[in-house]
C-alpha atoms as a PDB file:
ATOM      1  CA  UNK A   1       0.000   0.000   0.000  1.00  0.00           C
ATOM      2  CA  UNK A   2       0.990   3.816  -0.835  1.00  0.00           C
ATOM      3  CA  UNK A   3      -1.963   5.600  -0.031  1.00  0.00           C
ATOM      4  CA  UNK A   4      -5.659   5.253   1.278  1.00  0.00           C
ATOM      5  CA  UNK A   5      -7.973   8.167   0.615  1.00  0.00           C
ATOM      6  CA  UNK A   6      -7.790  10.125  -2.290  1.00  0.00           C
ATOM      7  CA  UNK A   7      -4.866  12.894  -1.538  1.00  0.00           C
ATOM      8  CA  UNK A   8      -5.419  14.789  -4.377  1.00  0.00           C
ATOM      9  CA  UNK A   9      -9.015  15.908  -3.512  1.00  0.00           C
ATOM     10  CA  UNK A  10      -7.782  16.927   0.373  1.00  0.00           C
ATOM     11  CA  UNK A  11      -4.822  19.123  -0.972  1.00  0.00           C
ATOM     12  CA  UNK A  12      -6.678  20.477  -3.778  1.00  0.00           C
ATOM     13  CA  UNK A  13      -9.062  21.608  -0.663  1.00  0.00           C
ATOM     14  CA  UNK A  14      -6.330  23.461   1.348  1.00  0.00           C
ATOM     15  CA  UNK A  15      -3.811  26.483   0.694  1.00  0.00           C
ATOM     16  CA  UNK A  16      -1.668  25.337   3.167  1.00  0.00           C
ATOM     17  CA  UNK A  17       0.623  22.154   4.282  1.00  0.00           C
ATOM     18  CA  UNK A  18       1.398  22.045   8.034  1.00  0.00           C
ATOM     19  CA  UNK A  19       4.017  19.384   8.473  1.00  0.00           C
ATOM     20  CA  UNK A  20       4.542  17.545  11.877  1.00  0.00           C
ATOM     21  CA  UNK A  21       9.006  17.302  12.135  1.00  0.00           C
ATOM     22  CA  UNK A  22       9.461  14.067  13.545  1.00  0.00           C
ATOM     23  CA  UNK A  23       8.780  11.684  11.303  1.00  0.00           C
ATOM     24  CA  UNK A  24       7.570  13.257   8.357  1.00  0.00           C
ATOM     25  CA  UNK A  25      10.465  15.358   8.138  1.00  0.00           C
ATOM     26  CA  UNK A  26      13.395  13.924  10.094  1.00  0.00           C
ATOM     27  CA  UNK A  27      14.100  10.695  12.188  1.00  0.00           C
ATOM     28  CA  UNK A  28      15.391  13.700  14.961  1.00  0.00           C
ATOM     29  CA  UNK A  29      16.715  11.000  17.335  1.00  0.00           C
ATOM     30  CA  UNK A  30      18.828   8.641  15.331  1.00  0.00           C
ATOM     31  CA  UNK A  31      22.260   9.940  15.847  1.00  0.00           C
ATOM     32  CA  UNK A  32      21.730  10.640  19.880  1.00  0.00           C
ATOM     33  CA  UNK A  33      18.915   7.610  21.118  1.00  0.00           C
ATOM     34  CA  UNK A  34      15.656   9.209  22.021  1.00  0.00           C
ATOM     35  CA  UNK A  35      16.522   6.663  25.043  1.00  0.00           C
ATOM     36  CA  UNK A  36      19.884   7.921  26.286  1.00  0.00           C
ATOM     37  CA  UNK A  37      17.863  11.196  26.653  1.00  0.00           C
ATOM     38  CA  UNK A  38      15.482   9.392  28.443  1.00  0.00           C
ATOM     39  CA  UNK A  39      17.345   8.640  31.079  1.00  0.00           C
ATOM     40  CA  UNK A  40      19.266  12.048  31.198  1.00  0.00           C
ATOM     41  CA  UNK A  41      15.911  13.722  31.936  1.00  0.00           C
ATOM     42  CA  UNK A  42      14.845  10.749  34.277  1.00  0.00           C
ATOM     43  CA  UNK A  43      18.232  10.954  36.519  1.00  0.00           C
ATOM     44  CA  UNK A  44      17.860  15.194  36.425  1.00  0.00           C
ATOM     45  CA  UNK A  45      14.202  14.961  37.791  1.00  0.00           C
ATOM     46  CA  UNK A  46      15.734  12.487  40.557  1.00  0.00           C
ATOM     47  CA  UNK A  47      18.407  14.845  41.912  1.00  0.00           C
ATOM     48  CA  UNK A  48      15.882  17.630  41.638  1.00  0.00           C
ATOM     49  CA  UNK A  49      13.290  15.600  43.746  1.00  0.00           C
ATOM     50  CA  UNK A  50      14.738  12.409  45.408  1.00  0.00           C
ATOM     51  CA  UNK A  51      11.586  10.373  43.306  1.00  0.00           C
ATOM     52  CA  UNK A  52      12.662   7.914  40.641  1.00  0.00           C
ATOM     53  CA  UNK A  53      10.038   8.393  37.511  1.00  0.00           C
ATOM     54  CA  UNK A  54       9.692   4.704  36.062  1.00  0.00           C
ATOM     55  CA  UNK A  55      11.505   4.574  32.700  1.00  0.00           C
ATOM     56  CA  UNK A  56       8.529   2.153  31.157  1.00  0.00           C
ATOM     57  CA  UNK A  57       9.167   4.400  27.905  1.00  0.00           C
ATOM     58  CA  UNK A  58      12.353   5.638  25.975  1.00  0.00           C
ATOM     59  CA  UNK A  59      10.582   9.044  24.661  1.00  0.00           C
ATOM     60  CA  UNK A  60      12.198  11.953  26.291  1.00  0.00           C
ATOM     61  CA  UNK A  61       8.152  13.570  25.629  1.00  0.00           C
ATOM     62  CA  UNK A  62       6.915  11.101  28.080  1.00  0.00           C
ATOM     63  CA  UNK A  63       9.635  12.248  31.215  1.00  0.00           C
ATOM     64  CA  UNK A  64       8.787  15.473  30.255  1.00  0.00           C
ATOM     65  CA  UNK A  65       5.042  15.199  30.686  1.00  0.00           C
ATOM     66  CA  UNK A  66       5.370  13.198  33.917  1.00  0.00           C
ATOM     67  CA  UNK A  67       7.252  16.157  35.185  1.00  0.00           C
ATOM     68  CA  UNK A  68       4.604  18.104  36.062  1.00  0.00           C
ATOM     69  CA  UNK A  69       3.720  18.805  39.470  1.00  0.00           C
ATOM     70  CA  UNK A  70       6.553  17.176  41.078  1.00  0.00           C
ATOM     71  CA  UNK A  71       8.166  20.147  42.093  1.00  0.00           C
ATOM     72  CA  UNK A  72       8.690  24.433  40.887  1.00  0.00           C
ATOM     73  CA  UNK A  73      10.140  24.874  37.913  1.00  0.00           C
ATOM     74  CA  UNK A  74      11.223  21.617  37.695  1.00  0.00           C
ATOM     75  CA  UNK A  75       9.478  20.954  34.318  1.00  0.00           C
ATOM     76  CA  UNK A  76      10.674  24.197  33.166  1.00  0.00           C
ATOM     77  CA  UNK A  77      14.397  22.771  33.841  1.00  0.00           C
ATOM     78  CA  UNK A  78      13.522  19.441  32.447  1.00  0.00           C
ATOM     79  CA  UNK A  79      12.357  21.235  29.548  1.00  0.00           C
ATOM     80  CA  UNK A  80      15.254  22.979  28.912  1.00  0.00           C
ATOM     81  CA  UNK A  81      17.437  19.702  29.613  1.00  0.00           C
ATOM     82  CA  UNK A  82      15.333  18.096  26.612  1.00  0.00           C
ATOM     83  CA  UNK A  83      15.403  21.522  24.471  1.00  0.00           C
ATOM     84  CA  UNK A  84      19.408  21.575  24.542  1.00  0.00           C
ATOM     85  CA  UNK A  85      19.492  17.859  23.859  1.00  0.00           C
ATOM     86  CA  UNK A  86      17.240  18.299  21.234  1.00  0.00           C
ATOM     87  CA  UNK A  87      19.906  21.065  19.841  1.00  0.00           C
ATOM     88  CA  UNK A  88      22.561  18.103  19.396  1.00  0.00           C
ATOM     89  CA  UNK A  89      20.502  15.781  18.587  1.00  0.00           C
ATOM     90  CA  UNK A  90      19.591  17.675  15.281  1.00  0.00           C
ATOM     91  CA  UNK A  91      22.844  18.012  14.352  1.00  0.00           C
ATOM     92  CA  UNK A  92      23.477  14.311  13.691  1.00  0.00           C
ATOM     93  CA  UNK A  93      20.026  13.510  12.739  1.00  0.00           C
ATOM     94  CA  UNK A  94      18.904  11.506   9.570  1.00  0.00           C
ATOM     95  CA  UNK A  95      16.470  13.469   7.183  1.00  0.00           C
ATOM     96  CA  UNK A  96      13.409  12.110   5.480  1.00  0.00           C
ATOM     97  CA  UNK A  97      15.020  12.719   1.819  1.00  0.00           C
ATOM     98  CA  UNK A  98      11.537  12.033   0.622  1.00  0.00           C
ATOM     99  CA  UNK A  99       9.373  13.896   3.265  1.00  0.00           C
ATOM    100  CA  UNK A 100      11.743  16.853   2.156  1.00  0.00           C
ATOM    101  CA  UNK A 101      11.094  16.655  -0.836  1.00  0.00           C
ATOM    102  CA  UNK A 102       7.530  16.909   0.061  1.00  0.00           C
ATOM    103  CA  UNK A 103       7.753  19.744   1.799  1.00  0.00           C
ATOM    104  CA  UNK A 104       9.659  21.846  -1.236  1.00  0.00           C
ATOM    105  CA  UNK A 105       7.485  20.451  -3.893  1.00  0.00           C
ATOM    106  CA  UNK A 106       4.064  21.781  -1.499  1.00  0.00           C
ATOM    107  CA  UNK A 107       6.504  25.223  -1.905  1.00  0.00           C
ATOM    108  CA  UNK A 108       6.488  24.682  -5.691  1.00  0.00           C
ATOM    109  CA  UNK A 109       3.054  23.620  -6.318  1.00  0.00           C
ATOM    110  CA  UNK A 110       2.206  27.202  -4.598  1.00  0.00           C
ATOM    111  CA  UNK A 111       1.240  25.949  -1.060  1.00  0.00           C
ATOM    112  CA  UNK A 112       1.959  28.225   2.275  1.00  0.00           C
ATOM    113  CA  UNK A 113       4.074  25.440   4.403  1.00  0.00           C
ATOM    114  CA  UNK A 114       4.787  25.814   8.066  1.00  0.00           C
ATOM    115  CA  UNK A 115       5.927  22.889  10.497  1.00  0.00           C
ATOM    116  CA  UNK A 116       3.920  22.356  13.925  1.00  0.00           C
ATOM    117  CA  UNK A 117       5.440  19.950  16.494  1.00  0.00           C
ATOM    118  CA  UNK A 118       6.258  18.597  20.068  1.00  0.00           C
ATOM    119  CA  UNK A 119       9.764  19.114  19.534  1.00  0.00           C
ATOM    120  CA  UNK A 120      11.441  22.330  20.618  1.00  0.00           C
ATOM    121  CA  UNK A 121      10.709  25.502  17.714  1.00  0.00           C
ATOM    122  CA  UNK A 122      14.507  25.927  18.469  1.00  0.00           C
ATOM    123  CA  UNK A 123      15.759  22.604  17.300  1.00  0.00           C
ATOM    124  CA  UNK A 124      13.450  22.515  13.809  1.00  0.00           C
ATOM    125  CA  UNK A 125      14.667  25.857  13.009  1.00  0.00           C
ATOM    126  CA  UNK A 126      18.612  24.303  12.898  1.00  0.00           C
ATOM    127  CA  UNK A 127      16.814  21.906  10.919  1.00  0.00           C
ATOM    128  CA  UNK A 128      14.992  24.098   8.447  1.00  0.00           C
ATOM    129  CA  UNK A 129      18.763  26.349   8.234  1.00  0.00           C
ATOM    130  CA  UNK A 130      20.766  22.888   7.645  1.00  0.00           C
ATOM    131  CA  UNK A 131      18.479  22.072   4.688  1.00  0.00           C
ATOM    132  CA  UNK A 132      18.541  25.775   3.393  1.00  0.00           C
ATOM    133  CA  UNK A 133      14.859  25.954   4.209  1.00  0.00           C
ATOM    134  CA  UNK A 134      15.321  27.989   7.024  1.00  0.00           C
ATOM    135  CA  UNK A 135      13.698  31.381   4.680  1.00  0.00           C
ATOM    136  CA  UNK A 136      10.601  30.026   2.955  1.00  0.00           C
ATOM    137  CA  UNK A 137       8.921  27.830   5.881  1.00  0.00           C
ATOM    138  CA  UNK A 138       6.648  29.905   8.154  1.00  0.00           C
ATOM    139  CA  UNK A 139       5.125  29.727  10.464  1.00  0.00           C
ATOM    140  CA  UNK A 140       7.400  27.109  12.570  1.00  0.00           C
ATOM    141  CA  UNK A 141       5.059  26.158  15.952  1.00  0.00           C
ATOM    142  CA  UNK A 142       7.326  24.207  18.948  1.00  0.00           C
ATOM    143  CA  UNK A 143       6.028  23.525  22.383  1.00  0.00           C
ATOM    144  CA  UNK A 144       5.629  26.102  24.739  1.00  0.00           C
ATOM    145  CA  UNK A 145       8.566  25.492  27.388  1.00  0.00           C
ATOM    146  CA  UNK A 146       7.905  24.603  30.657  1.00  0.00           C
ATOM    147  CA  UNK A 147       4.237  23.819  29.440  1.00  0.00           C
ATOM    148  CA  UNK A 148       3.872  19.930  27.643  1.00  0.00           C
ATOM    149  CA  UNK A 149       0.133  20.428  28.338  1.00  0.00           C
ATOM    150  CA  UNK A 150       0.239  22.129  25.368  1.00  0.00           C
ATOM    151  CA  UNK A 151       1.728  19.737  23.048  1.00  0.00           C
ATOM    152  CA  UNK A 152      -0.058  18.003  20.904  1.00  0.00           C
ATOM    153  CA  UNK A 153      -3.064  16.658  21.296  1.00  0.00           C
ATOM    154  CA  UNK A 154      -3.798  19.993  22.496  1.00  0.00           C
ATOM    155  CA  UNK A 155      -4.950  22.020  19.717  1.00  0.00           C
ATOM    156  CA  UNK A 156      -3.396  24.814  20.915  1.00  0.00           C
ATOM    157  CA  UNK A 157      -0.470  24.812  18.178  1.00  0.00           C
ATOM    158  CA  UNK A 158      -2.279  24.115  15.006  1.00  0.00           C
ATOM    159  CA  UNK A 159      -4.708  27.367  16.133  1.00  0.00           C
ATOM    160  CA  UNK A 160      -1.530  29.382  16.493  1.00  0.00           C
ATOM    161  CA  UNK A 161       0.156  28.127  12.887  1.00  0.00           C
ATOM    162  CA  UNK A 162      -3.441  28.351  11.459  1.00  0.00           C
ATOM    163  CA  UNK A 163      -3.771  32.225  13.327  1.00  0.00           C
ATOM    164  CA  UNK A 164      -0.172  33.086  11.752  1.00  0.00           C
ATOM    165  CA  UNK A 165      -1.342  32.250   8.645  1.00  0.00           C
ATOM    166  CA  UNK A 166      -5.057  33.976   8.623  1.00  0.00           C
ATOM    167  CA  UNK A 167      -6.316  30.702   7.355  1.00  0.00           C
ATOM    168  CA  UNK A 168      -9.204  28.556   8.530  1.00  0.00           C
ATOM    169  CA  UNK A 169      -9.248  25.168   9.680  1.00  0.00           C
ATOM    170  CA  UNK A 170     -10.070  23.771   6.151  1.00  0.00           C
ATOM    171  CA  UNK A 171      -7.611  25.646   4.275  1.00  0.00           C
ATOM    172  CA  UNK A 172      -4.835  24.139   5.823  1.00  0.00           C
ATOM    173  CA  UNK A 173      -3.780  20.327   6.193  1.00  0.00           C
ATOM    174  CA  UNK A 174      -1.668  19.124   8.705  1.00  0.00           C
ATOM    175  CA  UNK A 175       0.606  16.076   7.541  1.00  0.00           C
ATOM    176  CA  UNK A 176       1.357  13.543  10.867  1.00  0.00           C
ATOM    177  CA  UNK A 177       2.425  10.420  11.722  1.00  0.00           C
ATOM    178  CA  UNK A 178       1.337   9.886  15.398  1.00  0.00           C
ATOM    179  CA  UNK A 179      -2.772  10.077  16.503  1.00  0.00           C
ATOM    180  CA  UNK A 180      -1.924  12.639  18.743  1.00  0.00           C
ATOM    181  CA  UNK A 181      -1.859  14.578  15.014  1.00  0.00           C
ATOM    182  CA  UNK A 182      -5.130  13.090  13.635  1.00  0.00           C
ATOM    183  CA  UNK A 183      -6.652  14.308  17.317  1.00  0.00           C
ATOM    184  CA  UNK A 184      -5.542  17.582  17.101  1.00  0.00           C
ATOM    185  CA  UNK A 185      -6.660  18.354  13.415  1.00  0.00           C
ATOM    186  CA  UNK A 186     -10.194  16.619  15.016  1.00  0.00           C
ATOM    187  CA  UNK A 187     -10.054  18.606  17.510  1.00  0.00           C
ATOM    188  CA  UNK A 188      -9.608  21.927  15.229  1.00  0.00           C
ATOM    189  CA  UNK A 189     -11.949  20.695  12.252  1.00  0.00           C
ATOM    190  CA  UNK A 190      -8.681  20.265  10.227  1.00  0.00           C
ATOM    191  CA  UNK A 191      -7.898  17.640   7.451  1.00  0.00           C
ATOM    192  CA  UNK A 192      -4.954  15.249   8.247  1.00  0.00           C
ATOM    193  CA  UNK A 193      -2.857  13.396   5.886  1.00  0.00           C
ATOM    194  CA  UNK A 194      -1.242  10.084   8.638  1.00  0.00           C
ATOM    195  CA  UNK A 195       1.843   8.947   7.827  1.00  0.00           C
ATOM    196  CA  UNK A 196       1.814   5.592   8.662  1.00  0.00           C
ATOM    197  CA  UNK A 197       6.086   5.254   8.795  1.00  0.00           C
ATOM    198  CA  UNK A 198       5.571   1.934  11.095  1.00  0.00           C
ATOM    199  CA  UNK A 199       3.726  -1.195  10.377  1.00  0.00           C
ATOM    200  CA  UNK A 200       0.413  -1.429  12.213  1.00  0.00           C
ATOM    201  CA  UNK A 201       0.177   2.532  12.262  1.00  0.00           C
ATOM    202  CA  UNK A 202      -2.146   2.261   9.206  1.00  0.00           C
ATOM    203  CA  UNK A 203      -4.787   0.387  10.589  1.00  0.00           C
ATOM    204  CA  UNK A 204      -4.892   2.649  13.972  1.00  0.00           C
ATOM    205  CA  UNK A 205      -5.191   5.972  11.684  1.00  0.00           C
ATOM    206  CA  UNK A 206      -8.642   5.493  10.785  1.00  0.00           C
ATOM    207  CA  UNK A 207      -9.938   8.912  11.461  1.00  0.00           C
ATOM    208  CA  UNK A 208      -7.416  10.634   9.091  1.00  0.00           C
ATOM    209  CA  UNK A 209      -8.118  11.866   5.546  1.00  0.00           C
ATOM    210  CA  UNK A 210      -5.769  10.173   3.957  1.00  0.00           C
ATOM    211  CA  UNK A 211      -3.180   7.644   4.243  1.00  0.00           C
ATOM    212  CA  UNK A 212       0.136   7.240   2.967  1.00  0.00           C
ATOM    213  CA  UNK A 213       3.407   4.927   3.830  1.00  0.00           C
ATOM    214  CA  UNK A 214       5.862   7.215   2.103  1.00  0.00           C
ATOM    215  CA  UNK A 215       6.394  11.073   1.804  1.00  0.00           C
ATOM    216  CA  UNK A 216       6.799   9.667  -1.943  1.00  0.00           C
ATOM    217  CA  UNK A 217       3.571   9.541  -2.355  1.00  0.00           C
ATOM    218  CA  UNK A 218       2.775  12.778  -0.887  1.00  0.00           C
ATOM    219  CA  UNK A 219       5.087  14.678  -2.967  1.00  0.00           C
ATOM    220  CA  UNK A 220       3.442  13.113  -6.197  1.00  0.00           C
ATOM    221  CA  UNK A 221       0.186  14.287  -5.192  1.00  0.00           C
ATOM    222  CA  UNK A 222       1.426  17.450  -4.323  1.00  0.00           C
ATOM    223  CA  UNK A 223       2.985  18.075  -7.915  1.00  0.00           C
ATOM    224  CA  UNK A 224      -0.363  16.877  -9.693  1.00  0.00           C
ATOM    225  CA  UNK A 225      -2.040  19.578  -7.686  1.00  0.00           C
ATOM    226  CA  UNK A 226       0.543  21.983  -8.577  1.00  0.00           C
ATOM    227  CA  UNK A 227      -0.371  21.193 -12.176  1.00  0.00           C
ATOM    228  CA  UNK A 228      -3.965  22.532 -12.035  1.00  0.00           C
END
C-alpha cells in the first residue's frame, strides 16, 4: 500500500501544508537515542526531587510530561534539559530525503508550508537552516517550554500556525504520523494526511483523511495539484 484516501481531492481543498518534524520530516533521534535522553531527563528529575520516575518508555516527551507537578520549575528545567538535547541531537540527525522533498514540492506547487510539532521551535529551526529551508517555511510552531500540556493533542499549536497564517481550519492540512496529530486536526476541524512510517500505524489511523506509507507519495500528489 501507498496511499488510502484520495490525496489529491484533500490538498486540492487546502492552501496550506502544516508538516509535523518528527517523522515526516526527520528521524530527529537517530544519531543521539531518544533513550539515552530518556534517562538524562529521568536521573535530572531524581536529583531535583529524590523520586525515581519509572523509565517504562524511551521518549524523552513522556519524562517530560510526567514532570509536572513534582516540584517548581522543575518541568521548566527538564524542559530545557530536553530543548538543549534536542539542539545536538539535530545536528546528527537523519532526514526524510523524501518527506523533504515533500515539503519543497508543497513550496512549488504554490502551497503556504509551516511545520507544527512537540519538539522544541529551536531545534526545527537548525533543521529548516541545515536544509537551506530555514527562509521560505513559516510559520514554525514548537512547544511552549515549561508547558507539555500544550503539546499536541492539544490544539493549541495548530490554532496558532493556522492564526499566523489567517487561514481557517479547512484551508490548511496538517501532515502527521502519530494520533496525537489526527486528534488535534479533530479537535480543530482540520484535514490530516497520517503517515503511517511503522507497520500497524495504518490500521490505527482510521480517522485521518488520507493515508500514505511514504512522503513519496505525498510529494506526487502534491505536484499533480501543482499542475492545475
Amino acid at each position: 500500500m501507498t496511499a488510502r484516501g484520495d490525496l489529491t481531492a484533500v490538498l486540492g481543498r487546502v492552501s496550506a501544508v502544516l508538516f509535523d518534524f518528527d517523522g515526516p520530516l526527520c528521524d530527529v533521534f537517530a544519531g543521539l537515542p531518544a533513550g539515552r535522553i530518556a534517562v538524562q531527563l529521568g536521573d535530572l528529575v531524581e536529583a531535583e526531587t529524590g523520586e525515581r520516575i519509572d523509565l517504562d518508555t524511551d521518549d524523552p516527551m513522556e519524562v517530560l510530561r510526567r514532570s509536572v507537578g513534582l516540584r517548581p520549575n522543575l518541568t521548566r528545567e527538564v524542559d530545557q534539559a530536553l530543548l538543549n538535547a534536542e539542539l545536538s541531537a539535530v545536528q546528527v540527525s537523519v532526514p526524510n530525503l523524501a518527506g523533504v522533498a515533500a515539503l519543497r514540492t508543497s513550496l512549488e506547487s504554490g502551497m503556504r508550508v509551516g511545520i507544527v510539532s512537540n519538539n522544541a521551535k529551536e531545534a526545527v529551526d537548525v533543521f529548516l537552516r541545515i536544509q537551506g529551508l530555514g527562509e521560505v517555511v513559516s510559520p514554525v510552531i514548537g512547544r511552549a517550554l515549561g508547558h507539555p500540556d500544550r503539546m499536541k493533542p492539544n490544539p493549541e499549536p495548530l490554532v496558532r500556525a493556522l492564526d499566523d497564517l489567517e487561514l481557517s481550519p479547512g484551508e490548511a492540512v496538517l501532515v502527521g504520523d502519530s494520533l496525537t496529530d489526527i486528534e488535534a486536526c479533530r479537535a480543530v476541524g482540520m484535514p490530516c494526511i497520517a503517515y503511517a512510517n511503522k507497520p500497524g500505524k495504518a490500521e490505527r489511523f482510521v480517522r485521518a483523511d488520507a493515508v500514505v506509507d511514504n512522503m513519496t507519495s505525498l510529494a506526487d500528489a502534491l505536484a499533480e495539484v501543482g499542475k492545475r
